[in-house]
PDB file of N, CA and C in Angstrom:
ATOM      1  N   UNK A   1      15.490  -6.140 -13.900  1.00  0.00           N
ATOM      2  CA  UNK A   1      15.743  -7.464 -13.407  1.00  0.00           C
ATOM      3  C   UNK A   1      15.157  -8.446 -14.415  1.00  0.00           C
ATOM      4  N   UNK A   2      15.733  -8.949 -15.478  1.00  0.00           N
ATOM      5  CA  UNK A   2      15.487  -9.966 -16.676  1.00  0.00           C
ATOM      6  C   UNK A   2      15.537 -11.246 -15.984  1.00  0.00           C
ATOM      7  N   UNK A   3      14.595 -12.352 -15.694  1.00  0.00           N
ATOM      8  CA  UNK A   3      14.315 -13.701 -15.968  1.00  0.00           C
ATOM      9  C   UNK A   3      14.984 -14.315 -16.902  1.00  0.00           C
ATOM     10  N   UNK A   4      15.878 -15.070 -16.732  1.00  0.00           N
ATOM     11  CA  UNK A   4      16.255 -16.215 -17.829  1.00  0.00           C
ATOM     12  C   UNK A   4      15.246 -16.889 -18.612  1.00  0.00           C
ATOM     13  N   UNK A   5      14.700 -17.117 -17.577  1.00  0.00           N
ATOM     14  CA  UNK A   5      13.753 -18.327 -18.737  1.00  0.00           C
ATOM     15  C   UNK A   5      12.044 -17.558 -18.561  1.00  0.00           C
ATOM     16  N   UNK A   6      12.223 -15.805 -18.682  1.00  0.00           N
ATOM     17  CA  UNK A   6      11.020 -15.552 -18.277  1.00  0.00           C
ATOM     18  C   UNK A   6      10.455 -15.525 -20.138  1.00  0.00           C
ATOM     19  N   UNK A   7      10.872 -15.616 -21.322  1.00  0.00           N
ATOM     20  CA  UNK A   7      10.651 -15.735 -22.462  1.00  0.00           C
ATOM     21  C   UNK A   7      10.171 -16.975 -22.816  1.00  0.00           C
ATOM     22  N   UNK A   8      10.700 -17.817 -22.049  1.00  0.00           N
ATOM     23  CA  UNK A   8      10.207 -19.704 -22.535  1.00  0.00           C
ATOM     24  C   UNK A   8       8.887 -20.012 -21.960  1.00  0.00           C
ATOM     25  N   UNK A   9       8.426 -19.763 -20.688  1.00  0.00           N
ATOM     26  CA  UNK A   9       7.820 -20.016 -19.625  1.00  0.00           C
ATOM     27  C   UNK A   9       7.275 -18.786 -18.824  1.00  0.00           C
ATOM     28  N   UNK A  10       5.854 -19.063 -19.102  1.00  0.00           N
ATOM     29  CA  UNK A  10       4.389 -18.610 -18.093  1.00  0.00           C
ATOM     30  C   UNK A  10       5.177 -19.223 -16.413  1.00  0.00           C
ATOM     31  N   UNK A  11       5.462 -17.670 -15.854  1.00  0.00           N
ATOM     32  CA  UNK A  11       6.193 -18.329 -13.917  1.00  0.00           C
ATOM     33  C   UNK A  11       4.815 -18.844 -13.682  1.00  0.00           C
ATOM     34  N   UNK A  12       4.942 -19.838 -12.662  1.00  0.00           N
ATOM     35  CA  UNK A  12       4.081 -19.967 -11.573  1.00  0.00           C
ATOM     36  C   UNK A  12       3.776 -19.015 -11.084  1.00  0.00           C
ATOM     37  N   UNK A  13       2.168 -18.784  -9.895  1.00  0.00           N
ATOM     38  CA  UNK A  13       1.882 -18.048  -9.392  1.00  0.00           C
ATOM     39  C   UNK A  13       2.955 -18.002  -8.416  1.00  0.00           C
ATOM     40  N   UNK A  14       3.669 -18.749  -8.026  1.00  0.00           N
ATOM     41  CA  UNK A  14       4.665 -18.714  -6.577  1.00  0.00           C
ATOM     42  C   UNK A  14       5.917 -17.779  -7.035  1.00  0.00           C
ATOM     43  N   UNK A  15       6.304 -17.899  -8.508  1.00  0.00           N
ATOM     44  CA  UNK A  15       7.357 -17.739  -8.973  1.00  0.00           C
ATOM     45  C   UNK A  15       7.314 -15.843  -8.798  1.00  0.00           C
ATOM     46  N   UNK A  16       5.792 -15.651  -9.750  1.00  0.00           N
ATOM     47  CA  UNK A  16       5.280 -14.014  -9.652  1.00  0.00           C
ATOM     48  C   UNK A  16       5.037 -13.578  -8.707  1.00  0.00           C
ATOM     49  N   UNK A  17       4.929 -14.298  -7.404  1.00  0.00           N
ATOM     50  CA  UNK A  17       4.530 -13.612  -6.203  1.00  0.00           C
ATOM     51  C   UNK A  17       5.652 -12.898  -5.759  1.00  0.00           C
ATOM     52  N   UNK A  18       6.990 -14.032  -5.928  1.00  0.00           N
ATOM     53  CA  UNK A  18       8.420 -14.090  -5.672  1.00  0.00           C
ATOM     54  C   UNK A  18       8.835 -12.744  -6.188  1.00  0.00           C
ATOM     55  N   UNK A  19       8.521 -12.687  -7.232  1.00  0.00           N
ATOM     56  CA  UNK A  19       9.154 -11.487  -8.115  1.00  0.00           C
ATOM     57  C   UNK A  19       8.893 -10.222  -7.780  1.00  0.00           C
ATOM     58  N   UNK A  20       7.508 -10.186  -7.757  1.00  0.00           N
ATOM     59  CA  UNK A  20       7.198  -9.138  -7.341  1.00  0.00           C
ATOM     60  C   UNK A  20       7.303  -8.768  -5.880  1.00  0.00           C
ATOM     61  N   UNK A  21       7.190  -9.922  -4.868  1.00  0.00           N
ATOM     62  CA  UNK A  21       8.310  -9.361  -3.837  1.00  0.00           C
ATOM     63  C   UNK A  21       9.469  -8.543  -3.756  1.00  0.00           C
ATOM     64  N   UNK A  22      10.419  -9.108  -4.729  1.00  0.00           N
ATOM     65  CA  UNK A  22      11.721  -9.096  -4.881  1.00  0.00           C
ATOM     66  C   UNK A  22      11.630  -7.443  -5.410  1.00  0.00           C
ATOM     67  N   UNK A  23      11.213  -7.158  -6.334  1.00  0.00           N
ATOM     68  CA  UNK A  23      10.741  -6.005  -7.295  1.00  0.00           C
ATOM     69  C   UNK A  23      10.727  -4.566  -5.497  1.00  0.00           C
ATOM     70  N   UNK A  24       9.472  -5.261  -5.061  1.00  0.00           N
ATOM     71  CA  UNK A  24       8.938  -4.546  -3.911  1.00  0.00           C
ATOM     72  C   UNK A  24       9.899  -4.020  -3.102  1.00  0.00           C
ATOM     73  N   UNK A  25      11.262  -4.796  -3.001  1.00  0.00           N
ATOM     74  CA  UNK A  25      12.221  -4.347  -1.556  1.00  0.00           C
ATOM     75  C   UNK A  25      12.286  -3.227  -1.091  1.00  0.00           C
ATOM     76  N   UNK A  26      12.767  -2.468  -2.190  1.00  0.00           N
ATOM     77  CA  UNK A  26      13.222  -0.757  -1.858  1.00  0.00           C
ATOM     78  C   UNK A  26      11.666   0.144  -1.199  1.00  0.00           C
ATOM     79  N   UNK A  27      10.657  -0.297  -1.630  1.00  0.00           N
ATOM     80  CA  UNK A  27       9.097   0.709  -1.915  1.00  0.00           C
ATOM     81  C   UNK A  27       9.166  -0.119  -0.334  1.00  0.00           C
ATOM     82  N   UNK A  28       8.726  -1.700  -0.030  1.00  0.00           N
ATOM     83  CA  UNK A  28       8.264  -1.558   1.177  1.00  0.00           C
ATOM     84  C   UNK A  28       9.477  -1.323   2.343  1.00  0.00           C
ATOM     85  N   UNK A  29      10.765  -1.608   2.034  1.00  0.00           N
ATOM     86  CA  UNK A  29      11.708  -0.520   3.202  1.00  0.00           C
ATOM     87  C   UNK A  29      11.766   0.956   3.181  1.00  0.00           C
ATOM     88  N   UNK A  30      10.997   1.600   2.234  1.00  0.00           N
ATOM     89  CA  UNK A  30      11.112   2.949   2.101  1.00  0.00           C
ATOM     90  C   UNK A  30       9.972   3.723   2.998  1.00  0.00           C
ATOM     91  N   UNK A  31       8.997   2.291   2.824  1.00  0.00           N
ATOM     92  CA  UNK A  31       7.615   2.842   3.849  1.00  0.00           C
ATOM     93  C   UNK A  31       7.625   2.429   5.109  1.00  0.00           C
ATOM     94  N   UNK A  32       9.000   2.053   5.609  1.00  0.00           N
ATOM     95  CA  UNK A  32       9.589   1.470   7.088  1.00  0.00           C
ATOM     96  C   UNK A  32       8.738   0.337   7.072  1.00  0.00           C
ATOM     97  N   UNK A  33       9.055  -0.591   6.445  1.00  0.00           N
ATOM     98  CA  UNK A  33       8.123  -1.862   6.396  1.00  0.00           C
ATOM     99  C   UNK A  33       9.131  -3.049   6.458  1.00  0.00           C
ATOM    100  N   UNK A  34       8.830  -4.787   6.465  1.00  0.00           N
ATOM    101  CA  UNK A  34       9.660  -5.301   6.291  1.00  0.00           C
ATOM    102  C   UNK A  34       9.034  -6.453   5.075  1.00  0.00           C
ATOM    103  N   UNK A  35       9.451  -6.946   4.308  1.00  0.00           N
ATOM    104  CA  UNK A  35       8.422  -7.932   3.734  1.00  0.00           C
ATOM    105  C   UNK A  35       7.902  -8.626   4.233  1.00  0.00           C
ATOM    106  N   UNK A  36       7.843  -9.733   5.880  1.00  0.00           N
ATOM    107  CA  UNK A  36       7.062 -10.227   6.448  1.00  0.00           C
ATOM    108  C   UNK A  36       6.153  -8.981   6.540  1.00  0.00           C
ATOM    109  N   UNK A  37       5.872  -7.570   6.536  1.00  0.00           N
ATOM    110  CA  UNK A  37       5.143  -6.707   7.604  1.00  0.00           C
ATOM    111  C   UNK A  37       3.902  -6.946   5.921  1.00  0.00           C
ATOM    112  N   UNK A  38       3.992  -7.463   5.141  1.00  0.00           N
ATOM    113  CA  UNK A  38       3.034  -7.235   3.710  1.00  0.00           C
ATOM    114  C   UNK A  38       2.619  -8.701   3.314  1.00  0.00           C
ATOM    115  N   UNK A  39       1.356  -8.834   3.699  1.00  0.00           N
ATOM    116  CA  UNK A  39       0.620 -10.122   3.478  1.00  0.00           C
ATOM    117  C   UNK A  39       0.058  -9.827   1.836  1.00  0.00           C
ATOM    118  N   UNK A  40      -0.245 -11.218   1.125  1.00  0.00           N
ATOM    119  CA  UNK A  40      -0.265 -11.062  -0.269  1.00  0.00           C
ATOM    120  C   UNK A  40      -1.152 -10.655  -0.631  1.00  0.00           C
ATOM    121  N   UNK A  41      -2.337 -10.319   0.722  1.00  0.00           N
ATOM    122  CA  UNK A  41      -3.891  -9.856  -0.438  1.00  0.00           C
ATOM    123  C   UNK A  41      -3.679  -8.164   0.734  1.00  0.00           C
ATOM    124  N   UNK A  42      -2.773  -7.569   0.853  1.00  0.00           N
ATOM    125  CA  UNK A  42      -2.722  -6.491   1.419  1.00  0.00           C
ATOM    126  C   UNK A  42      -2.614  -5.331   0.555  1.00  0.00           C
ATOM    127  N   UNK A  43      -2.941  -4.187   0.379  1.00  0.00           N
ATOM    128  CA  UNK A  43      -3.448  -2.906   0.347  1.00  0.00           C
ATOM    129  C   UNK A  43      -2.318  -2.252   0.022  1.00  0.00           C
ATOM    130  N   UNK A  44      -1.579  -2.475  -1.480  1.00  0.00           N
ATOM    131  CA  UNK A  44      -0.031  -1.640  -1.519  1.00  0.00           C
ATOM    132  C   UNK A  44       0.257  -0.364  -1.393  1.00  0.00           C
ATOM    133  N   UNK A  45      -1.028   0.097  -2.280  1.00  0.00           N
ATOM    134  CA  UNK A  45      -0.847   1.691  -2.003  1.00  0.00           C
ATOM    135  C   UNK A  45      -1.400   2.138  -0.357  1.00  0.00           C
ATOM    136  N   UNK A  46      -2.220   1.960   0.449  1.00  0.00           N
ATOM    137  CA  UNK A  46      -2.580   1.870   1.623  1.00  0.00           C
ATOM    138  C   UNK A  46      -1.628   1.330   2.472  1.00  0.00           C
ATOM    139  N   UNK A  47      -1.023   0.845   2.667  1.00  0.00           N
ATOM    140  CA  UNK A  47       0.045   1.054   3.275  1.00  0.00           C
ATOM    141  C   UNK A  47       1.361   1.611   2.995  1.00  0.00           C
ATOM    142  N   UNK A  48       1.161   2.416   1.877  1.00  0.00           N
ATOM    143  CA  UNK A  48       2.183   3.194   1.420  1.00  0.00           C
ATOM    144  C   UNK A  48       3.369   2.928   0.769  1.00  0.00           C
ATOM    145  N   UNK A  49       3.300   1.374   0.385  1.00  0.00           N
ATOM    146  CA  UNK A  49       4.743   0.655  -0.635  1.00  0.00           C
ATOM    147  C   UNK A  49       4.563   1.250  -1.813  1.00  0.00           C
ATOM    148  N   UNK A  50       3.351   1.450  -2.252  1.00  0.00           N
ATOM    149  CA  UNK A  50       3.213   1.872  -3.665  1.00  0.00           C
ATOM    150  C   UNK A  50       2.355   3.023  -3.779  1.00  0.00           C
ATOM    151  N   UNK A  51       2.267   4.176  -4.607  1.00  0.00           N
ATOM    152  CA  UNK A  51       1.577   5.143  -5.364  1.00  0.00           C
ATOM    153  C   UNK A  51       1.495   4.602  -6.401  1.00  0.00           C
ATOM    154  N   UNK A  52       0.292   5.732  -7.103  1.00  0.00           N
ATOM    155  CA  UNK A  52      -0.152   5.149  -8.265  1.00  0.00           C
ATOM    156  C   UNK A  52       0.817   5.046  -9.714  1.00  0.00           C
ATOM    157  N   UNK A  53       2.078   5.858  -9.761  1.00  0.00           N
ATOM    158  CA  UNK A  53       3.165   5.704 -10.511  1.00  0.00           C
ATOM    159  C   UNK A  53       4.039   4.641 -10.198  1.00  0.00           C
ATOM    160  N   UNK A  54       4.416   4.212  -9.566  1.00  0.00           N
ATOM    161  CA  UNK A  54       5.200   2.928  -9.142  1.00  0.00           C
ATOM    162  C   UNK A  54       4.537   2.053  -9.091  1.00  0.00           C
ATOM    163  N   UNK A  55       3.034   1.797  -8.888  1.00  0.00           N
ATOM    164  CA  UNK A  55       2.354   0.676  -9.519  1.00  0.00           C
ATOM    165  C   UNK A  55       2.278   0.324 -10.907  1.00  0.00           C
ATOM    166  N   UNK A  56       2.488   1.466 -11.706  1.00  0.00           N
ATOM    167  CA  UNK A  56       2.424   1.664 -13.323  1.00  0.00           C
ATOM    168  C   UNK A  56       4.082   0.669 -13.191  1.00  0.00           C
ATOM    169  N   UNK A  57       5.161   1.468 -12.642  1.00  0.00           N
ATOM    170  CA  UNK A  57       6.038   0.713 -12.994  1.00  0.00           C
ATOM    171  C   UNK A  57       6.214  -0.860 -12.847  1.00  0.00           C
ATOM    172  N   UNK A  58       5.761  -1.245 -11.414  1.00  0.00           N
ATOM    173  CA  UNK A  58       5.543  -2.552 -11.556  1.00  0.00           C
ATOM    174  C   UNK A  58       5.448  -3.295 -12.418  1.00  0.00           C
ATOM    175  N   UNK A  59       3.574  -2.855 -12.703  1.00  0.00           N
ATOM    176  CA  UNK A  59       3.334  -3.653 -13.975  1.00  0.00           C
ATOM    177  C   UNK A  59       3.891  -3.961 -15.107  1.00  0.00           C
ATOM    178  N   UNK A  60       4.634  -2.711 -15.495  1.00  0.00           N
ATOM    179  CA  UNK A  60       5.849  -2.825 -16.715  1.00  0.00           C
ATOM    180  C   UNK A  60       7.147  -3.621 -16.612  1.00  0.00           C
ATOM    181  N   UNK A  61       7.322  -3.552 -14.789  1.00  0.00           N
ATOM    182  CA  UNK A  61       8.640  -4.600 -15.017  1.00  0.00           C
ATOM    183  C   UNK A  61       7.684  -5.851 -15.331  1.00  0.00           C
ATOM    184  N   UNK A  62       7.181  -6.226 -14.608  1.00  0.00           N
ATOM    185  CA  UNK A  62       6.601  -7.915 -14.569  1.00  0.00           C
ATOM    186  C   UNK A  62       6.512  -8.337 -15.866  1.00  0.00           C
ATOM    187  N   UNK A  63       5.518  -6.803 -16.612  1.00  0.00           N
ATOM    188  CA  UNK A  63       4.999  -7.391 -17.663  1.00  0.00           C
ATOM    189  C   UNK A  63       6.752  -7.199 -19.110  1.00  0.00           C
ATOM    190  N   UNK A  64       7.628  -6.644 -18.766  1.00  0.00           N
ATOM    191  CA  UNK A  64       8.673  -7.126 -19.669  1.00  0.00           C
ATOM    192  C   UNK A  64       9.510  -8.057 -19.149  1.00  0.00           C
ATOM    193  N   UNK A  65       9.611  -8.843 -17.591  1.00  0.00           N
ATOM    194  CA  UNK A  65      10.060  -9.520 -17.221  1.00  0.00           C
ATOM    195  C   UNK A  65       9.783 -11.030 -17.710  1.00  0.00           C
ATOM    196  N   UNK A  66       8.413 -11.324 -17.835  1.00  0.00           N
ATOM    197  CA  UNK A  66       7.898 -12.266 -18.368  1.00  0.00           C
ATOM    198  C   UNK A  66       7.537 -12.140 -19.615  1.00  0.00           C
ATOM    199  N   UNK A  67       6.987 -11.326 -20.265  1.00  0.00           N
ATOM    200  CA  UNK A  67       6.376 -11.004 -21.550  1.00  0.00           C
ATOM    201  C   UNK A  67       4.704 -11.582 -21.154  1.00  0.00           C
ATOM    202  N   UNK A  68       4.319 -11.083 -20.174  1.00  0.00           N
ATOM    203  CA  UNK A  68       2.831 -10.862 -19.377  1.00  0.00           C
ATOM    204  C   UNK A  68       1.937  -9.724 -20.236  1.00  0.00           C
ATOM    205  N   UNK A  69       0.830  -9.888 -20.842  1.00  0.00           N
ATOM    206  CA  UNK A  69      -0.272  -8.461 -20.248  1.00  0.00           C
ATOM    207  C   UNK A  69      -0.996  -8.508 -19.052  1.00  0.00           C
ATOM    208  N   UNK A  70      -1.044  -7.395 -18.205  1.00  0.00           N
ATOM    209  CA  UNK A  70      -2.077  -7.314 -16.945  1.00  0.00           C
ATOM    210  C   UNK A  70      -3.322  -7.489 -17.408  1.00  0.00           C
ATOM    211  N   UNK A  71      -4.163  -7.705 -17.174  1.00  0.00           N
ATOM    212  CA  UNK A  71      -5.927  -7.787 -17.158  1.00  0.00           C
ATOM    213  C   UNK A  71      -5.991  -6.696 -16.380  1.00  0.00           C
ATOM    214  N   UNK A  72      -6.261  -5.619 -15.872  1.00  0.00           N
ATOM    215  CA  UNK A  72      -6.399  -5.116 -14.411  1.00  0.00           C
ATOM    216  C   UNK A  72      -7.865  -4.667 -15.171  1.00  0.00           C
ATOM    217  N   UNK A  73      -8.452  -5.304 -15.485  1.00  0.00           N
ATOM    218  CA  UNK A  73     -10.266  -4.760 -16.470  1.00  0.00           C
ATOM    219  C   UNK A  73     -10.844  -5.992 -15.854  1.00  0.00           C
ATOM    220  N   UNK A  74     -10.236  -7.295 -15.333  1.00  0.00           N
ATOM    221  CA  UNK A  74     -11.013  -8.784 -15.065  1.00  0.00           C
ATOM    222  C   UNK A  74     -11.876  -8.349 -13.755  1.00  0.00           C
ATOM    223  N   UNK A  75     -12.789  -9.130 -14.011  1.00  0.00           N
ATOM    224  CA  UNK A  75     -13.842  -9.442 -12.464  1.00  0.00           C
ATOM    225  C   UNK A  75     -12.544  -9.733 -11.111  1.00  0.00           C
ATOM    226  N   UNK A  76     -12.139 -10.491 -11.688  1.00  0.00           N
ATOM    227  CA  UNK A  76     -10.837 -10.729 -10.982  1.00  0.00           C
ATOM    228  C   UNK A  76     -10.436 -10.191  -9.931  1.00  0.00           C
ATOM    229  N   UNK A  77      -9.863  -8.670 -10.224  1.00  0.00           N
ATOM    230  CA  UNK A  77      -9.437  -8.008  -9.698  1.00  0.00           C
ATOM    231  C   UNK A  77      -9.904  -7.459  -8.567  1.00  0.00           C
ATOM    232  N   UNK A  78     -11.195  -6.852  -9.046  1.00  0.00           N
ATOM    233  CA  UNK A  78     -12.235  -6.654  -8.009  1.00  0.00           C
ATOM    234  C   UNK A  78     -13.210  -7.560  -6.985  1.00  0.00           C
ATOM    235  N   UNK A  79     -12.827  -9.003  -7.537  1.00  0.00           N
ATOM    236  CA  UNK A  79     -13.568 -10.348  -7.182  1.00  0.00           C
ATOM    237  C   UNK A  79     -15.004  -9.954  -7.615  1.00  0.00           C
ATOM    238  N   UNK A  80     -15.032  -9.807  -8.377  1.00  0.00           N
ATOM    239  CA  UNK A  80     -17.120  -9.370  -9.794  1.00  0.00           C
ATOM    240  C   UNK A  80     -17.282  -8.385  -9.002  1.00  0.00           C
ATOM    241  N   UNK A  81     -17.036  -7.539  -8.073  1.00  0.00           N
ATOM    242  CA  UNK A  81     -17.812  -6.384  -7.257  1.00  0.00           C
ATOM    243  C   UNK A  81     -17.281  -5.050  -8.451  1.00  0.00           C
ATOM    244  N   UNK A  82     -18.291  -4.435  -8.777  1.00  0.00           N
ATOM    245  CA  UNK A  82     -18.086  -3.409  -9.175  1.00  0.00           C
ATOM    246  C   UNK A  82     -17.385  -1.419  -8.441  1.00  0.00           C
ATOM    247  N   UNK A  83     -16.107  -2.563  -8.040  1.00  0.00           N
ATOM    248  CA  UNK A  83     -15.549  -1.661  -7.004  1.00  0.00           C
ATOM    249  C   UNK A  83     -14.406  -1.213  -8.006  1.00  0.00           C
ATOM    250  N   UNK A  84     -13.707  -0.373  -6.906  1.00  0.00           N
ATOM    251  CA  UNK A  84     -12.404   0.068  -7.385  1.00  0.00           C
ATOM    252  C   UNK A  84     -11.420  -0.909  -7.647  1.00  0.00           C
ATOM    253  N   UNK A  85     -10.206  -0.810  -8.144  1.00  0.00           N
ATOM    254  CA  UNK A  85      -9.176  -2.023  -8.288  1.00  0.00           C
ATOM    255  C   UNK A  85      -8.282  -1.555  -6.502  1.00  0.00           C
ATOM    256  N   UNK A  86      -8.518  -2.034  -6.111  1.00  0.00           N
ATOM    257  CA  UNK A  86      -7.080  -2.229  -4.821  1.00  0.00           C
ATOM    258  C   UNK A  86      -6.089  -3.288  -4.970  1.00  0.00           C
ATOM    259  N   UNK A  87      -4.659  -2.400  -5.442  1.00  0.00           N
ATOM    260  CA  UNK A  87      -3.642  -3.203  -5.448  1.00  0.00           C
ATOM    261  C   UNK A  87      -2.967  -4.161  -4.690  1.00  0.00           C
ATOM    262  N   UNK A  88      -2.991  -5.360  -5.002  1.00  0.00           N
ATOM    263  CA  UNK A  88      -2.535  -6.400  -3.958  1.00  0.00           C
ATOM    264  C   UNK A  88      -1.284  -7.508  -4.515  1.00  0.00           C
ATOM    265  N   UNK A  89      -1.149  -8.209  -3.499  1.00  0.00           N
ATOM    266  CA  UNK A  89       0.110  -8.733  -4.454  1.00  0.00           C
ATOM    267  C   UNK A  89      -0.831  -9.884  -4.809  1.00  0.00           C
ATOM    268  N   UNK A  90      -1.884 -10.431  -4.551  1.00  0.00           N
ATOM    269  CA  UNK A  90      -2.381 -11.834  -5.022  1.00  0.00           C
ATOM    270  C   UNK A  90      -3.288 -10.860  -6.282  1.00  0.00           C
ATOM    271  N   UNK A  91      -3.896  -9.609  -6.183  1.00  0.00           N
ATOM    272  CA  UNK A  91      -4.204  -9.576  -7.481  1.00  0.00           C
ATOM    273  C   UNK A  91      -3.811  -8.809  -8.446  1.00  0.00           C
ATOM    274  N   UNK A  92      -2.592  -8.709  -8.176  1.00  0.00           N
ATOM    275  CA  UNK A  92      -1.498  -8.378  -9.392  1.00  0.00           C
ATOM    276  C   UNK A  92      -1.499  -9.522 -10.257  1.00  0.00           C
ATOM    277  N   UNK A  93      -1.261 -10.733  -9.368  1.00  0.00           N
ATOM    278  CA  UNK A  93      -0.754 -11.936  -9.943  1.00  0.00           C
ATOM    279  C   UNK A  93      -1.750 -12.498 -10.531  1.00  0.00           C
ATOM    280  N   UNK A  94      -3.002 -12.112 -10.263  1.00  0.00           N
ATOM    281  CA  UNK A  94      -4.024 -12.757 -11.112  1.00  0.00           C
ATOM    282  C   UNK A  94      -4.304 -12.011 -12.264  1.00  0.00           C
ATOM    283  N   UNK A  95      -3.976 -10.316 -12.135  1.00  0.00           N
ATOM    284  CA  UNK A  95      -3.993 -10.036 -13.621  1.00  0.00           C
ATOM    285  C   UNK A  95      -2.977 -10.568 -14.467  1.00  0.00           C
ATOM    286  N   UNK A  96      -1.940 -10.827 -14.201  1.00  0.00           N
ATOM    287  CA  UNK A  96      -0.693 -11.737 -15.201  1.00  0.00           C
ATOM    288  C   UNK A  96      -1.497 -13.016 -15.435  1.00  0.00           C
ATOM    289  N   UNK A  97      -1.748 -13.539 -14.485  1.00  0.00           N
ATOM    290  CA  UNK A  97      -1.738 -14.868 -15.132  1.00  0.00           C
ATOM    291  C   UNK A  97      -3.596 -15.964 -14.736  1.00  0.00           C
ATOM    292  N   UNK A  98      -3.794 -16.278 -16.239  1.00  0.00           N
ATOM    293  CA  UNK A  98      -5.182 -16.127 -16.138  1.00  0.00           C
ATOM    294  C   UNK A  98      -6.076 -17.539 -15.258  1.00  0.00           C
ATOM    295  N   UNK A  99      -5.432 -18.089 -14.752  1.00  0.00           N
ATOM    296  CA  UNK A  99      -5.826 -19.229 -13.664  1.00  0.00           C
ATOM    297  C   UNK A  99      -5.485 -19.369 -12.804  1.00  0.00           C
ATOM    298  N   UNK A 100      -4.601 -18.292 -12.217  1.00  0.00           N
ATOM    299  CA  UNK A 100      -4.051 -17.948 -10.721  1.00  0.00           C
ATOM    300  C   UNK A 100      -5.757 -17.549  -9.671  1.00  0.00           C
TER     301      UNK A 100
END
């Protein structure tokens, strides 16, 4: 799924949230889900939209969709806790983009 203008232009956080919604359809109807049923700071692999290979893919669409690198190494991710990374859709979007 290529962006027109994902080469000119850093999306908005609204734009990447969008996307990666959009991206999401098949993974969260596959886990009998609906996209209202997936709030943005929710638990992808924990609720079963994503494994840890289809998160890899994600990141690769987004990141050739836009021409993004992930951070998934930032405090960010973890909010400074020296925890695990738990995949979410708000901090996906903060590894793309560095003031989200």
């Amino acid at each position: 799924m290529k962006n027109t203008t994902a080469a000119d232009e850093t999306p908005t956080r609204t734009e990447l949230i969008d996307a990666i919604r959009r991206i999401l359809v098949p993974e969260i109807e596959a886990a009998g889900l609906r996209d209202e049923d997936i709030a943005d700071d929710q638990d992808l692999i924990g609720t079963g939209v994503l494994d840890s290979y289809s998160l890899i893919e994600l990141i690769v669409a987004i990141e050739h969709t836009y021409e993004l690198n992930a951070d998934l190494n930032s405090p960010r991710m973890t909010g400074g806790q020296d925890t695990d990374f738990i995949p979410s859709i708000d901090k996906l979007v903060s590894a793309f983009l560095s003031d989200a």
